[in-house]
PDB file of N, CA and C in Angstrom:
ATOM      1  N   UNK A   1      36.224  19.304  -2.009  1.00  0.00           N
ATOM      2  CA  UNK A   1      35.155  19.041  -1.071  1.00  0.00           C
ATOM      3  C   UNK A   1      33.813  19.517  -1.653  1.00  0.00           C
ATOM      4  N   UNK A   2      33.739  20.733  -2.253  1.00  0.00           N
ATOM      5  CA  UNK A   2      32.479  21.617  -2.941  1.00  0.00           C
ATOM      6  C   UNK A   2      32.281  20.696  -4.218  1.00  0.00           C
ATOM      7  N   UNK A   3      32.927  19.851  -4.693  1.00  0.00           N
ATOM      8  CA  UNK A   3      32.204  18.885  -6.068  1.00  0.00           C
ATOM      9  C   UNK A   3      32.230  17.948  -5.584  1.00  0.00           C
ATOM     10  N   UNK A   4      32.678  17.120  -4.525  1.00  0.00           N
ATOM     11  CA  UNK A   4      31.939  15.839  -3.720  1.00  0.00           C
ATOM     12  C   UNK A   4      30.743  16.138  -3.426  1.00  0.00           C
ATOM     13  N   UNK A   5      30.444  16.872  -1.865  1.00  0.00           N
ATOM     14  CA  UNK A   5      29.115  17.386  -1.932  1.00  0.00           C
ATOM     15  C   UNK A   5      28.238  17.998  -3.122  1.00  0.00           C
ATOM     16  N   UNK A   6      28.388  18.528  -4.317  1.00  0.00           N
ATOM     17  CA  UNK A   6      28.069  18.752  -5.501  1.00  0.00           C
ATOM     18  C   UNK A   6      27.240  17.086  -6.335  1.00  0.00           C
ATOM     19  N   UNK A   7      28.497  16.308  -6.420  1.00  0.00           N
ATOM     20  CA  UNK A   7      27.855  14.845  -6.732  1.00  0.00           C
ATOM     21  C   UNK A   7      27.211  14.162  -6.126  1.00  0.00           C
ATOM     22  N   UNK A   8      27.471  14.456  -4.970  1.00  0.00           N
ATOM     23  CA  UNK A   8      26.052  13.883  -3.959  1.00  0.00           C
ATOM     24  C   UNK A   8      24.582  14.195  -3.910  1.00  0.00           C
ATOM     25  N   UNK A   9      24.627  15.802  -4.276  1.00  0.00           N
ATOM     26  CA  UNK A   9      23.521  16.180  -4.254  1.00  0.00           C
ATOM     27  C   UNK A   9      22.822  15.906  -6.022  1.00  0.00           C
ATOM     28  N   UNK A  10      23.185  15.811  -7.278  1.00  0.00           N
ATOM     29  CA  UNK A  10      23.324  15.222  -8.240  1.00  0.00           C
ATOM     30  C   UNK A  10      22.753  13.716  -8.043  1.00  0.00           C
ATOM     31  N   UNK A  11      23.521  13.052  -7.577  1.00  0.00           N
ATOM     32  CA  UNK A  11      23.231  11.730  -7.467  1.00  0.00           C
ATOM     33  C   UNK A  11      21.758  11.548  -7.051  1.00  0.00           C
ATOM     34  N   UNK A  12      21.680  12.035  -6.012  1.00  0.00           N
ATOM     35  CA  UNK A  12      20.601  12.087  -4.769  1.00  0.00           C
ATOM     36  C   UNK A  12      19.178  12.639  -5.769  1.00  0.00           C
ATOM     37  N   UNK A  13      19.466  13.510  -6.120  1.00  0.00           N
ATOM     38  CA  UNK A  13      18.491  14.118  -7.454  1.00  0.00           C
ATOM     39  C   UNK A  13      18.134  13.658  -8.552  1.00  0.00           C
ATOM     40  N   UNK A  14      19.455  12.884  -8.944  1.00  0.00           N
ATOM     41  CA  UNK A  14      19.050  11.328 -10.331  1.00  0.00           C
ATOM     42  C   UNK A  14      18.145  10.228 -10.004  1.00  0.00           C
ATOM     43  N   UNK A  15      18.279  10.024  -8.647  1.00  0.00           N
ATOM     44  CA  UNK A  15      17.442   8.817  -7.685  1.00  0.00           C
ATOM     45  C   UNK A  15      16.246   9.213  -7.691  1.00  0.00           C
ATOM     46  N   UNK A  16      15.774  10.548  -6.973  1.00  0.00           N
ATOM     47  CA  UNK A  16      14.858  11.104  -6.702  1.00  0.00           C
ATOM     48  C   UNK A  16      13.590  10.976  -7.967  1.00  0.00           C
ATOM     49  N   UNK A  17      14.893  11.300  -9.179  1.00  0.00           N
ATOM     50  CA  UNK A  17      13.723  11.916 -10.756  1.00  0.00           C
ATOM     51  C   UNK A  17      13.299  10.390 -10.750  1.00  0.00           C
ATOM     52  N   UNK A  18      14.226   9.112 -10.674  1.00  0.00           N
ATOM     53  CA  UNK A  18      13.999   7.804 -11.628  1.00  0.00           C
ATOM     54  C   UNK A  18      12.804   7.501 -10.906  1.00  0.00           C
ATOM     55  N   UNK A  19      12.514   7.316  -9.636  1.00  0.00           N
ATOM     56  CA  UNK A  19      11.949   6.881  -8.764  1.00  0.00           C
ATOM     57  C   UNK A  19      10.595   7.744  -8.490  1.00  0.00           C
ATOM     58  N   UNK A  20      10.316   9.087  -9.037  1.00  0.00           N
ATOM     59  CA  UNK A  20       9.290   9.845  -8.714  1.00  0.00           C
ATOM     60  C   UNK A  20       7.901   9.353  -9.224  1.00  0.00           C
ATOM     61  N   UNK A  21       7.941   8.398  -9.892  1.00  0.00           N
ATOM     62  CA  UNK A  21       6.401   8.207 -10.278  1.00  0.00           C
ATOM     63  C   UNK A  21       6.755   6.598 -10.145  1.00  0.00           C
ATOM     64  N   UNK A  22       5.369   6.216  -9.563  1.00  0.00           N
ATOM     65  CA  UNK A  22       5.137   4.716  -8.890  1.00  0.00           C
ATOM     66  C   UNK A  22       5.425   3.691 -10.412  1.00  0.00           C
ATOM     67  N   UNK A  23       5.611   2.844 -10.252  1.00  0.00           N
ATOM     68  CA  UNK A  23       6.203   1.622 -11.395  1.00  0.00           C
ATOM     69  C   UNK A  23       4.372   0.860 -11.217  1.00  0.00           C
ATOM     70  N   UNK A  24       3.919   0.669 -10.208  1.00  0.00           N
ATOM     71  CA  UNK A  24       2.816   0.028 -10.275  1.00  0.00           C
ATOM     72  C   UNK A  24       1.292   1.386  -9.650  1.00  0.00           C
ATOM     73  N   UNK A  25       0.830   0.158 -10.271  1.00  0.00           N
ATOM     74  CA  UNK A  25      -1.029   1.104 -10.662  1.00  0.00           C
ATOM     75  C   UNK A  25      -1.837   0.630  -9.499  1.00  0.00           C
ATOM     76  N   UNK A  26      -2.261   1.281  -8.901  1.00  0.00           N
ATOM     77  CA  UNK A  26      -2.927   1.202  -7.465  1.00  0.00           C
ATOM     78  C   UNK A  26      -4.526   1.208  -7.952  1.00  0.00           C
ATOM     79  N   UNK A  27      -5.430   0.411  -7.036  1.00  0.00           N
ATOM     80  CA  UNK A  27      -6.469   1.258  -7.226  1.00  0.00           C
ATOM     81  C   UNK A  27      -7.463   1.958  -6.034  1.00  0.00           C
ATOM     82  N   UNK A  28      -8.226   2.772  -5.827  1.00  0.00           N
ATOM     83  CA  UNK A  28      -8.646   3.558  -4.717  1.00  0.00           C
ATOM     84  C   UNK A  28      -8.660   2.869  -3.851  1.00  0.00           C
ATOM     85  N   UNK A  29      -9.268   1.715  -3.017  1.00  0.00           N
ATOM     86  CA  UNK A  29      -8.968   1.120  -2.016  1.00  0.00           C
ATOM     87  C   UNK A  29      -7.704   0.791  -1.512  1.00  0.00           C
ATOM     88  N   UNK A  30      -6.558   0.726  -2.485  1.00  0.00           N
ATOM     89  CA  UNK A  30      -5.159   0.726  -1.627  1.00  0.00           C
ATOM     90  C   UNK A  30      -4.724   1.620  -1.377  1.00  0.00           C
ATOM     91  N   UNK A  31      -5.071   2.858  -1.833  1.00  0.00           N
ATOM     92  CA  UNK A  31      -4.476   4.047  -1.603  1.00  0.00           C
ATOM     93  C   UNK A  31      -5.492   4.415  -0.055  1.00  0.00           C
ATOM     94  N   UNK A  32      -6.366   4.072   0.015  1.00  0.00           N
ATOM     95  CA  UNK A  32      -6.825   4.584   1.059  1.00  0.00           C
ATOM     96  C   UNK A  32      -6.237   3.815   2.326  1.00  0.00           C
ATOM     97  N   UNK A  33      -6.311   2.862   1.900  1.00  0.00           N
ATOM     98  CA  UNK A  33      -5.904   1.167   2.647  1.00  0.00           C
ATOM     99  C   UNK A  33      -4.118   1.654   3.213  1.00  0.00           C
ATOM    100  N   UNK A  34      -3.602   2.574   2.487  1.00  0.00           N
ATOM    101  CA  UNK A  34      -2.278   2.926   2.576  1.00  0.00           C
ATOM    102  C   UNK A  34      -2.419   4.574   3.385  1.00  0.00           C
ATOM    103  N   UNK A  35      -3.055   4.855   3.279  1.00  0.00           N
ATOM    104  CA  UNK A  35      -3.120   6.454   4.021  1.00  0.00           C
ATOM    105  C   UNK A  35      -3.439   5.762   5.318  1.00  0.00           C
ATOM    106  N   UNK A  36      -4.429   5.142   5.455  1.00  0.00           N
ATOM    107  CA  UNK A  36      -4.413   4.895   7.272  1.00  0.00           C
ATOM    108  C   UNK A  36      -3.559   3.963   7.545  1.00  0.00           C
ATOM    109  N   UNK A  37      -2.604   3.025   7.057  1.00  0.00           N
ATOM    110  CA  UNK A  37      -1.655   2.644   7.762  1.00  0.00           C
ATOM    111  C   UNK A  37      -0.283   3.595   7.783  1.00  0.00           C
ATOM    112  N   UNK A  38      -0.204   5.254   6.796  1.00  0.00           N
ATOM    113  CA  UNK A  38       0.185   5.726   7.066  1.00  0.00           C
ATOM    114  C   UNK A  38       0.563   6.926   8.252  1.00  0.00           C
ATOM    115  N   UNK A  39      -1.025   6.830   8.529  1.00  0.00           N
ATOM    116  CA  UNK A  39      -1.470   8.111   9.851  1.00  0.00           C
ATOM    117  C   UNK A  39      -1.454   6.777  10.982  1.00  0.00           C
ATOM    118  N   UNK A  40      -1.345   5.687  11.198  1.00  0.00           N
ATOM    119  CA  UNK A  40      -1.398   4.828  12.063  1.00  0.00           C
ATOM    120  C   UNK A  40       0.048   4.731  12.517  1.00  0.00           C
ATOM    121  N   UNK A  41       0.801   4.708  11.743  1.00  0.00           N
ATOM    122  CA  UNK A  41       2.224   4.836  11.875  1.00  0.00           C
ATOM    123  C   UNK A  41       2.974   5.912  12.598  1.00  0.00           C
ATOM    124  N   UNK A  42       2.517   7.138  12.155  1.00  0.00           N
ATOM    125  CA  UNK A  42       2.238   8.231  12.201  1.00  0.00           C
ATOM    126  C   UNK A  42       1.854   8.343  14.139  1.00  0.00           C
ATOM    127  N   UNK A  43       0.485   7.970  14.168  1.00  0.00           N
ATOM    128  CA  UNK A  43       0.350   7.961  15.407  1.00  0.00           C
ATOM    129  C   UNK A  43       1.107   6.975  16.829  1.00  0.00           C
ATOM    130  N   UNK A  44       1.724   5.767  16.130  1.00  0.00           N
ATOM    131  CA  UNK A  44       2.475   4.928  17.254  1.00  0.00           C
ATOM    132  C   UNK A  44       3.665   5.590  17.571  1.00  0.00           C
ATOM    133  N   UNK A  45       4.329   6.413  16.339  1.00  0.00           N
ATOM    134  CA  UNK A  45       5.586   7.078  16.929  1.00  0.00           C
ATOM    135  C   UNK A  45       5.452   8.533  17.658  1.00  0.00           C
ATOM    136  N   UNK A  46       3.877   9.300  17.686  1.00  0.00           N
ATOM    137  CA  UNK A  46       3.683  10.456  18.484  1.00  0.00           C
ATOM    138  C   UNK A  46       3.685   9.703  19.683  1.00  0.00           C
ATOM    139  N   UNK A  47       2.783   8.399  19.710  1.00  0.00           N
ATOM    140  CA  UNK A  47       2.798   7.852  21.233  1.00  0.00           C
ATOM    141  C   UNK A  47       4.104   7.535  21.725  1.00  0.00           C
ATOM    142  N   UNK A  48       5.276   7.046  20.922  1.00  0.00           N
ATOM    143  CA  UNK A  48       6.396   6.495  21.576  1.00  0.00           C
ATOM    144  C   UNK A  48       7.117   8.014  22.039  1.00  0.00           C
ATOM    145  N   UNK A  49       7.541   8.871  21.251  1.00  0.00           N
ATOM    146  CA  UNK A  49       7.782  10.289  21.460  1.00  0.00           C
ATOM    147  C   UNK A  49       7.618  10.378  22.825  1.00  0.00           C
ATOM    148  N   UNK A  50       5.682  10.618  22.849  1.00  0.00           N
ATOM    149  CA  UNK A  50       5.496  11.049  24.048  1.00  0.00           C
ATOM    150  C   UNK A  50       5.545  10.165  25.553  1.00  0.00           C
ATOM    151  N   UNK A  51       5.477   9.202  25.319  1.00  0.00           N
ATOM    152  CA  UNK A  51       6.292   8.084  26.304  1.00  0.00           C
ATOM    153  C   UNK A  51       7.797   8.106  26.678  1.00  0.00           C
ATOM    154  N   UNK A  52       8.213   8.593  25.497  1.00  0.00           N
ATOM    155  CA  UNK A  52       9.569   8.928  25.804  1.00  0.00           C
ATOM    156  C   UNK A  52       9.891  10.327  27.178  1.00  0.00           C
ATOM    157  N   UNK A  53       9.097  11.477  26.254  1.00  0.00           N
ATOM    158  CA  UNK A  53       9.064  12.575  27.012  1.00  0.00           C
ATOM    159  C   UNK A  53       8.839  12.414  28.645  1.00  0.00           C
ATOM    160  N   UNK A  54       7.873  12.170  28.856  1.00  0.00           N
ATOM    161  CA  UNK A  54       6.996  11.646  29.699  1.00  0.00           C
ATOM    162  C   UNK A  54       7.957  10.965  30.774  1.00  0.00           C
ATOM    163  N   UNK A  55       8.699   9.648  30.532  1.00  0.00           N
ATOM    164  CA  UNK A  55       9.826   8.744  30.894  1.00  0.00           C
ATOM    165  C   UNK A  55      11.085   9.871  31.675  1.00  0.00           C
ATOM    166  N   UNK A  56      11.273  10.518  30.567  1.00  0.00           N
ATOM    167  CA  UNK A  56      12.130  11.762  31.062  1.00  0.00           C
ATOM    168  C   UNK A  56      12.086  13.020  31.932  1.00  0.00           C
ATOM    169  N   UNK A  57      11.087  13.257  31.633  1.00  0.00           N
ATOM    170  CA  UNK A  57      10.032  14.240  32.716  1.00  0.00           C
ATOM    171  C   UNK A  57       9.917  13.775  34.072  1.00  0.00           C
ATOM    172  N   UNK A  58       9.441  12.440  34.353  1.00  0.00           N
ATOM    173  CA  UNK A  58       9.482  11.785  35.539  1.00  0.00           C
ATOM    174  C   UNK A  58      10.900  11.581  36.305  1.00  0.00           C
ATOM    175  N   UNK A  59      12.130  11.430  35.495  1.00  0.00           N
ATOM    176  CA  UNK A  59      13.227  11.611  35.812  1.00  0.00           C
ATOM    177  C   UNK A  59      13.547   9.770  35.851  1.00  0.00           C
TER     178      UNK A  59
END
């Protein structure tokens, strides 16, 4: 069981290294262009969260 979970975490860490630096070249406007559709994202699921809460709270 301790070297299954062992190769998993291995594996998971081989993925991680191949994949750590972008294959394509951005330039400043997409990266910015990409941060606010990231905090936009960001913000529809605080709203759903709290709609949720909210939903539940009311009973």
């Amino acid at each position: 069981m301790k070297r299954a979970i062992s190769d998993l975490f291995a594996t998971i860490q081989a993925i991680n290294k191949k994949y750590a630096t972008p294959a394509l070249k951005t330039n400043k406007p997409t990266k910015i262009a990409l941060l606010f559709l990231r905090i936009y994202l960001l913000l529809l699921v605080g709203l759903l969260f709290f709609k949720l809460f909210m939903t539940i709270k009311q009973g």
